[in-house]
N, C-alpha and C. Protein backbone atom coordinates (compact mmCIF):
# COMPACT_ATOMS: atom_id res chain seq x y z
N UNK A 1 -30.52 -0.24 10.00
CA UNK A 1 -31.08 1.01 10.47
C UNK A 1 -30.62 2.12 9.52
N UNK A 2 -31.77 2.80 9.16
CA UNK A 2 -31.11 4.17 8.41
C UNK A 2 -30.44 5.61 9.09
N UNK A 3 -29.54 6.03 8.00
CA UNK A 3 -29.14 7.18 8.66
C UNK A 3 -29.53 8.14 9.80
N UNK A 4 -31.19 8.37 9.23
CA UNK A 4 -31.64 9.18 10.16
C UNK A 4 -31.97 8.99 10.80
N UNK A 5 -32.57 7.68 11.62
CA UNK A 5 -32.81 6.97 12.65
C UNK A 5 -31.55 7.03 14.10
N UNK A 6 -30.47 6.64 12.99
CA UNK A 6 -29.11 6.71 13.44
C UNK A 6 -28.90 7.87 14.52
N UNK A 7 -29.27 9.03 13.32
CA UNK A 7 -28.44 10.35 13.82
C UNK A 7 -29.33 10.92 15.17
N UNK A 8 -30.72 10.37 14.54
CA UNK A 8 -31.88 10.94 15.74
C UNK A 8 -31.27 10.22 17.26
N UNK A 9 -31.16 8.64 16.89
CA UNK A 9 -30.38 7.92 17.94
C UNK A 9 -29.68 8.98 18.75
N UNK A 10 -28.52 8.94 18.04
CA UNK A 10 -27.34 9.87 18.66
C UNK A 10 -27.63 11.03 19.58
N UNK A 11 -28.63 12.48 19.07
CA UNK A 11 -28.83 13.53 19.01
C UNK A 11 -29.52 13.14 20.54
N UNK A 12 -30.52 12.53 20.38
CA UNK A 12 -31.48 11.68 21.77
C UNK A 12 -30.16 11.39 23.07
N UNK A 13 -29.86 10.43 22.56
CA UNK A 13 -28.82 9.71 23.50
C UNK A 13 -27.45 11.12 24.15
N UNK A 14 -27.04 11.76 23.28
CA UNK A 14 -26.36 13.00 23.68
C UNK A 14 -27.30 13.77 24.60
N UNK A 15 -28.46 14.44 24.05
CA UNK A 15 -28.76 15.32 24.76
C UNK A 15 -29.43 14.75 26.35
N UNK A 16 -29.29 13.78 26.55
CA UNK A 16 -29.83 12.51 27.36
C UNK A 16 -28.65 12.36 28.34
N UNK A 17 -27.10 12.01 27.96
CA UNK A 17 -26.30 12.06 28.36
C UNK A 17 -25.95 13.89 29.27
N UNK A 18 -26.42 14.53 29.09
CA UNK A 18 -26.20 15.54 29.85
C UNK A 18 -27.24 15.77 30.37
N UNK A 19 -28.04 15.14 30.23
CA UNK A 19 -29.58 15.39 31.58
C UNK A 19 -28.96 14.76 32.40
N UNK A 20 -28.28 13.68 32.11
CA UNK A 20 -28.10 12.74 33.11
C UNK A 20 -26.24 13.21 34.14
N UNK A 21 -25.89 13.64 33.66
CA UNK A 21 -25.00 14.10 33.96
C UNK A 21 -24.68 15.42 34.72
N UNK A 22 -25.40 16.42 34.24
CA UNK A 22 -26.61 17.33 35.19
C UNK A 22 -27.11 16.60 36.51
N UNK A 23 -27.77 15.97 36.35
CA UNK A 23 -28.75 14.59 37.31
C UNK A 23 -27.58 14.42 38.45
N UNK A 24 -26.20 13.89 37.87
CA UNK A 24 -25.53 13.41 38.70
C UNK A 24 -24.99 14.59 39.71
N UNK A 25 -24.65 15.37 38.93
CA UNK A 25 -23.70 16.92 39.32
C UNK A 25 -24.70 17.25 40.56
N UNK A 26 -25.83 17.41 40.64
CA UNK A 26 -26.63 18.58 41.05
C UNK A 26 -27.60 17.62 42.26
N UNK A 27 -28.28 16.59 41.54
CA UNK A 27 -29.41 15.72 42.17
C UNK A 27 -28.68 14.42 42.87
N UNK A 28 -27.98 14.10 42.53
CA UNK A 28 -27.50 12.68 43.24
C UNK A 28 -26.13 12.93 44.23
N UNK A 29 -25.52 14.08 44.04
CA UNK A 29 -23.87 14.10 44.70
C UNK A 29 -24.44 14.47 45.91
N UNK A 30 -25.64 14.43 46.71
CA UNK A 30 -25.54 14.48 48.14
C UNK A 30 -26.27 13.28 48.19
N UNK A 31 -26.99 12.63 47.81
CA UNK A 31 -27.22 11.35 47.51
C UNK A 31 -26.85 10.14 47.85
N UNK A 32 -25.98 10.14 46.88
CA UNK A 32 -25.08 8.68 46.73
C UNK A 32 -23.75 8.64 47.39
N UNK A 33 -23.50 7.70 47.68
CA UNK A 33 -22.20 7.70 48.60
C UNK A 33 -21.28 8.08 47.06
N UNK A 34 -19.76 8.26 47.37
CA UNK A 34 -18.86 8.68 46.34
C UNK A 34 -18.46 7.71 45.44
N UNK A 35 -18.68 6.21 45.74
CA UNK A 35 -18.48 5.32 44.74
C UNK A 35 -19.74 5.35 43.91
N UNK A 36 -20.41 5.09 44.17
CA UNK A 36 -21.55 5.15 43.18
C UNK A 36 -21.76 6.08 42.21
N UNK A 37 -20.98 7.39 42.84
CA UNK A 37 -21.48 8.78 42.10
C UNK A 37 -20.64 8.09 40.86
N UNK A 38 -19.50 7.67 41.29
CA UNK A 38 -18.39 7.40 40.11
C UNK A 38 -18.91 6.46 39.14
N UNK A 39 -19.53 5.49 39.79
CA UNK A 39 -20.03 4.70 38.90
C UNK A 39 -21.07 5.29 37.87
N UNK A 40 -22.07 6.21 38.58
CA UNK A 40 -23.08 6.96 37.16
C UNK A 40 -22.31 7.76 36.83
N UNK A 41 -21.25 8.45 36.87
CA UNK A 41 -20.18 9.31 36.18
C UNK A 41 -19.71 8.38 34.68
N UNK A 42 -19.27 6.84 34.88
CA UNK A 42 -18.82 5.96 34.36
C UNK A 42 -19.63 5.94 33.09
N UNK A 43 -21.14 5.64 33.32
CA UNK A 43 -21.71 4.87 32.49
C UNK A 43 -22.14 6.62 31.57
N UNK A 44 -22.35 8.12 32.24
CA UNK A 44 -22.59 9.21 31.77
C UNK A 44 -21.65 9.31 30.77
N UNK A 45 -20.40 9.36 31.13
CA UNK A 45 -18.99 9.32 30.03
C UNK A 45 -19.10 8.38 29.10
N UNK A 46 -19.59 7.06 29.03
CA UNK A 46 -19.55 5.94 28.18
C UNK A 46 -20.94 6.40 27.08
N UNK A 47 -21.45 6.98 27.82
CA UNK A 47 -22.42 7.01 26.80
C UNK A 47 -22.34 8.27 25.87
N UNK A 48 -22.22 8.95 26.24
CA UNK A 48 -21.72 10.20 25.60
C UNK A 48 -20.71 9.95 24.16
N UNK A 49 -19.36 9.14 24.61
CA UNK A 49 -19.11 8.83 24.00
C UNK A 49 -19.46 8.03 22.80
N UNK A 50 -20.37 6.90 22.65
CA UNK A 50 -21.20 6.19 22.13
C UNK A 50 -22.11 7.15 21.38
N UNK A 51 -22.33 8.04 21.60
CA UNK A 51 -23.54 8.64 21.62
C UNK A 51 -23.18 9.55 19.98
N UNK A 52 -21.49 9.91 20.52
CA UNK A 52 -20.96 10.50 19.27
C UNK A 52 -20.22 9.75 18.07
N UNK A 53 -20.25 8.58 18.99
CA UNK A 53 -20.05 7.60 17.65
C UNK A 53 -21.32 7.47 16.71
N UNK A 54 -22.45 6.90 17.32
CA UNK A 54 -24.12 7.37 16.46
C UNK A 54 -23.64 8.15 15.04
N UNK A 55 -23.64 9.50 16.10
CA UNK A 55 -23.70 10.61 15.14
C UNK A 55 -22.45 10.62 14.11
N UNK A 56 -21.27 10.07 14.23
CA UNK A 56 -20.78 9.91 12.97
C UNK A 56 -20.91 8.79 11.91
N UNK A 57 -21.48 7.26 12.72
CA UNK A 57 -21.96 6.38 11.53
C UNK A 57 -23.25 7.39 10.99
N UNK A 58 -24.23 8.25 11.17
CA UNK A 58 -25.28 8.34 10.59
C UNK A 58 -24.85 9.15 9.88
N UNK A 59 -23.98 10.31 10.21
CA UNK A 59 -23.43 11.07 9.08
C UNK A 59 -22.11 10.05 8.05
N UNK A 60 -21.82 9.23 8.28
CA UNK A 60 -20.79 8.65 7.34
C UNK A 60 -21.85 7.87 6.62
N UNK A 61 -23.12 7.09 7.11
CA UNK A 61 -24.15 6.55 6.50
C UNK A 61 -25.11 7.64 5.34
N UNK A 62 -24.91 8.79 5.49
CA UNK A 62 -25.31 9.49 4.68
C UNK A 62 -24.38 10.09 3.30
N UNK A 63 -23.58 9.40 2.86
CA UNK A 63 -22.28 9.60 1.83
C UNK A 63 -22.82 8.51 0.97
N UNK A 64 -22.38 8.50 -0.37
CA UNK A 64 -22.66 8.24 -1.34
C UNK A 64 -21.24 6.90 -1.26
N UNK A 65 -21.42 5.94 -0.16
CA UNK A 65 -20.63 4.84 -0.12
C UNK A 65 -21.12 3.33 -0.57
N UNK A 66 -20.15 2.82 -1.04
CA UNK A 66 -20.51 1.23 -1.56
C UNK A 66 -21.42 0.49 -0.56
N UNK A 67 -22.33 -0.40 -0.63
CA UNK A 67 -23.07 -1.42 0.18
C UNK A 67 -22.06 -2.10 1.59
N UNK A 68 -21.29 -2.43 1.29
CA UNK A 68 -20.39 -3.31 1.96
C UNK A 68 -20.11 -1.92 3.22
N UNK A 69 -19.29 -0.98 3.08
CA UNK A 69 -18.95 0.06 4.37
C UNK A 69 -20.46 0.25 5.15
N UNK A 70 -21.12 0.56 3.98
CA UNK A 70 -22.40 1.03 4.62
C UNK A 70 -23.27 -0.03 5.73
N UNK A 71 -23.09 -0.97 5.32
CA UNK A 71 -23.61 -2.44 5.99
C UNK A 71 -23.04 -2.38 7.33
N UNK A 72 -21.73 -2.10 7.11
CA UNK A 72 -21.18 -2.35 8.48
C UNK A 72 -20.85 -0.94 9.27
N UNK A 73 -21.19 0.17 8.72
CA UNK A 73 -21.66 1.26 9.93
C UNK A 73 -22.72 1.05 10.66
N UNK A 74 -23.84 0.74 9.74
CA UNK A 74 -25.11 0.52 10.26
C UNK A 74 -24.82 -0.55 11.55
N UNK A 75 -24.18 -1.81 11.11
CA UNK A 75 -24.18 -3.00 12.49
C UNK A 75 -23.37 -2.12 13.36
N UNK A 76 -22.47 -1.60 13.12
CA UNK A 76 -21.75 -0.68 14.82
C UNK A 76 -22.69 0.31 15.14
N UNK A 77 -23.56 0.78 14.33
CA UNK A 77 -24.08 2.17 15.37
C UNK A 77 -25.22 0.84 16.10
N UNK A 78 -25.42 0.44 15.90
CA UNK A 78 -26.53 -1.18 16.66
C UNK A 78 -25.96 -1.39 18.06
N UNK A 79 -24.69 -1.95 17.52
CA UNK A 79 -23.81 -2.27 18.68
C UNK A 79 -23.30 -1.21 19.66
N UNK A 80 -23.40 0.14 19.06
CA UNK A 80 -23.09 1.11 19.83
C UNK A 80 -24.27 1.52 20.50
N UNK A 81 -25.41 1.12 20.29
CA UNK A 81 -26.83 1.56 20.71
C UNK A 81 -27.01 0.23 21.92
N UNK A 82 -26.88 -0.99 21.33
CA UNK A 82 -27.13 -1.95 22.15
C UNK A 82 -25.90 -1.67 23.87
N UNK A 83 -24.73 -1.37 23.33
CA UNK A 83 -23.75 -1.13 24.19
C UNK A 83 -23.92 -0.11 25.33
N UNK A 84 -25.11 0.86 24.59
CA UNK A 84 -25.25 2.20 25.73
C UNK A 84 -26.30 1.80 26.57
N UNK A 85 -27.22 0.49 25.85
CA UNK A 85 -28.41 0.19 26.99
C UNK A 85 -27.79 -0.60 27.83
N UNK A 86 -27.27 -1.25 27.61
CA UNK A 86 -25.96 -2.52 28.47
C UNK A 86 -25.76 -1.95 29.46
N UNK A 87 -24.22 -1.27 28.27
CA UNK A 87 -22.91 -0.78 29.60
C UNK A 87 -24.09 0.32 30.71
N UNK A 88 -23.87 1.06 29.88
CA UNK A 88 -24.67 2.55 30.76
C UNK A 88 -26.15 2.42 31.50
N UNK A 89 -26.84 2.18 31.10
CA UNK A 89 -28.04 1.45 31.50
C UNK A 89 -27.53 0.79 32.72
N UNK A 90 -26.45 -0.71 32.81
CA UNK A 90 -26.58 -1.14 34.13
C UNK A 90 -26.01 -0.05 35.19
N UNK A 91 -25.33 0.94 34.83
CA UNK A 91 -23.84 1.04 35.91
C UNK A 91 -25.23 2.68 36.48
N UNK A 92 -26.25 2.45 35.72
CA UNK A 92 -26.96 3.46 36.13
C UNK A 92 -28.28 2.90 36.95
N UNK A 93 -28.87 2.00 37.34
CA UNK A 93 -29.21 1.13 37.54
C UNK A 93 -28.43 0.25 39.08
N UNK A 94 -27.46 0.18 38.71
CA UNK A 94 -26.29 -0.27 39.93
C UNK A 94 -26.33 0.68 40.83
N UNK A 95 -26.04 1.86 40.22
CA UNK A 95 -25.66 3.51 41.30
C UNK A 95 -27.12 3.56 41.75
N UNK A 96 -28.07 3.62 41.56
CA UNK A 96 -29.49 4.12 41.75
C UNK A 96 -29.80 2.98 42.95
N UNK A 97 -29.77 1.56 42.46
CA UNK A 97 -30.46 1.28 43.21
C UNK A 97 -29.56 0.10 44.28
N UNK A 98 -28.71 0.15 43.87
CA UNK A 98 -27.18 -0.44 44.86
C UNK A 98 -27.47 -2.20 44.24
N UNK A 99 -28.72 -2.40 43.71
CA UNK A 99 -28.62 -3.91 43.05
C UNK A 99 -27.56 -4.53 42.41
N UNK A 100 -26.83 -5.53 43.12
CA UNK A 100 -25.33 -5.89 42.42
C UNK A 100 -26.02 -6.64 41.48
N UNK A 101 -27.38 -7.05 40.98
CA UNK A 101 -27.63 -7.54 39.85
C UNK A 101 -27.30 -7.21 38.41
N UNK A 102 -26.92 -6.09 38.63
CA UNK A 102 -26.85 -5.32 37.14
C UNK A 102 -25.68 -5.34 36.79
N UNK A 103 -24.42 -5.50 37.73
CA UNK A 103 -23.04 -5.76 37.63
C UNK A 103 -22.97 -6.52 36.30
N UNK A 104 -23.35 -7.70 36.51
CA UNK A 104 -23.21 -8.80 35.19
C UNK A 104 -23.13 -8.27 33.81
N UNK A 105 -24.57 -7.35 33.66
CA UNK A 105 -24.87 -6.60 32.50
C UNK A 105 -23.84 -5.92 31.80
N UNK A 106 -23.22 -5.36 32.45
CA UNK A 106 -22.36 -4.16 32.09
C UNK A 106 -20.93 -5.06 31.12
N UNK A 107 -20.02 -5.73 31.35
CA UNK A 107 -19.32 -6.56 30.35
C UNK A 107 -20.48 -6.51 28.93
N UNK A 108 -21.36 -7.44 28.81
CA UNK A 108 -22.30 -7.38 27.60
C UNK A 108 -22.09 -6.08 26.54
N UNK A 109 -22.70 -5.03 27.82
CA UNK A 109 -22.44 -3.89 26.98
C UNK A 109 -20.88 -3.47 26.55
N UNK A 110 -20.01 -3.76 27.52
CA UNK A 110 -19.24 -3.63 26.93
C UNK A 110 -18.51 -4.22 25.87
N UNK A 111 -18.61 -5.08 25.59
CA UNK A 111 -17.65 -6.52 24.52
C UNK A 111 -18.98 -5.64 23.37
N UNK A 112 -20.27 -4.96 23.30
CA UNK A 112 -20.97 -4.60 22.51
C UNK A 112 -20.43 -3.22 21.52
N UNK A 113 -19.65 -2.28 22.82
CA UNK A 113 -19.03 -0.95 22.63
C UNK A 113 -17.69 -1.92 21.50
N UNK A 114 -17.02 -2.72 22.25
CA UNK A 114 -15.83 -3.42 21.30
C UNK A 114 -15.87 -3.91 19.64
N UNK A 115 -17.20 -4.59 20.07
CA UNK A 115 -17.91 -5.36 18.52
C UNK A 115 -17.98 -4.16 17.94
N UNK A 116 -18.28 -2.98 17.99
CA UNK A 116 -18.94 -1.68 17.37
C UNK A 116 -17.86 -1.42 16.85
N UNK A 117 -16.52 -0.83 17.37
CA UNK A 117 -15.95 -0.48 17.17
C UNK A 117 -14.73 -1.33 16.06
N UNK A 118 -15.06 -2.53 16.38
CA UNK A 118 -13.96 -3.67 15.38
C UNK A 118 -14.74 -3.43 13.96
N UNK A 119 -16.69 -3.27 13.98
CA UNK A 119 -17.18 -3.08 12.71
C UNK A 119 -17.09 -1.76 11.93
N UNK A 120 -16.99 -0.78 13.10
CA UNK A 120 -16.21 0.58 12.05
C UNK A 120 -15.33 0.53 11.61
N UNK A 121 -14.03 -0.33 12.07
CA UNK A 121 -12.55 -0.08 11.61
C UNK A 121 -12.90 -0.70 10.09
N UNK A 122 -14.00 -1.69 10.14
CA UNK A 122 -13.79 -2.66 9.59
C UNK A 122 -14.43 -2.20 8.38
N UNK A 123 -15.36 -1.63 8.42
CA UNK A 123 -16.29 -0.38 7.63
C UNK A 123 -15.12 0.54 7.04
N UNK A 124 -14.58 1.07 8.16
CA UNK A 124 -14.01 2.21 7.36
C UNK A 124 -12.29 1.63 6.20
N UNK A 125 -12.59 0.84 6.51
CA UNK A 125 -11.41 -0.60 5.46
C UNK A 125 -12.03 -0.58 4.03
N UNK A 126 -13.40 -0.38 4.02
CA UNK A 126 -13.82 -1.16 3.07
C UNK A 126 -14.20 0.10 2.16
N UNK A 127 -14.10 1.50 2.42
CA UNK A 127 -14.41 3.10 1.95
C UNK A 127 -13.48 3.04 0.61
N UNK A 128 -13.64 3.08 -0.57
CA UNK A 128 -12.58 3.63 -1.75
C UNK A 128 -12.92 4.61 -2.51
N UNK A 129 -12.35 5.18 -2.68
CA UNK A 129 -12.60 6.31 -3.71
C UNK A 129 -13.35 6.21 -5.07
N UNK A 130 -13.94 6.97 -5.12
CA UNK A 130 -14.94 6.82 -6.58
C UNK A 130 -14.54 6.34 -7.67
N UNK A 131 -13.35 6.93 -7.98
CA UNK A 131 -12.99 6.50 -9.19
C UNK A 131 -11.95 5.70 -9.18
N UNK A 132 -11.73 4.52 -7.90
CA UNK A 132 -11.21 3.75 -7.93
C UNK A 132 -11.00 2.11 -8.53
């Protein structure tokens, strides 16, 4: 995936993360019983987070870096994308519609948020200086 795909990702998924979070604050807290609220609180925070990971592989994907780092920002912002439809997606999904089906889902996404994050470290290992 390219940078700007990336960053659009991110920018989407952020400003998304506070509709939804809004959503929860305002539209659902008389709603949902108090566990549930917590639970779309859960997956609002997870994604957010995720959301700003995006936005720094697409901006670190936009640097004048070797093939090898670049390869493997690109696979974590994936995994960080795949991780936000997972994790966040089910636990939003769970709260909404009380279906313990979606329970399962949510690990996936998460071990996805993990993979992401082992390929940035792993990315950012592989960054050297120009005139190295």
């Amino acid at each position: 995936m390219k940078a700007k795909s990336i960053l659009c990702f991110g920018g989407v998924l952020a400003g998304l993360g506070v509709a939804l979070g809004a959503f929860a604050a305002h539209g659902l807290k008389k709603v949902l019983p108090t566990q549930m609220l917590d639970v779309f609180h859960t997956g609002v925070q997870y994604q957010f987070i995720h959301a700003l990971a995006l936005l720094i592989c697409g901006i670190l994907l936009t640097l004048e870096l070797a093939e090898k780092p670049q390869k493997y920002f690109a696979l974590a912002a994936n995994c960080f994308i795949i991780g936000i439809f997972c994790f966040s997606g089910s636990l939003y999904a769970l709260a909404l519609t009380g279906v313990r089906w979606f329970g399962p889902v949510t690990p996936i996404g998460g071990f996805a948020f993990m993979l992401g994050w082992g390929l940035f470290v792993f990315a950012a290992m592989q960054i050297k200086k120009v005139n190295q």
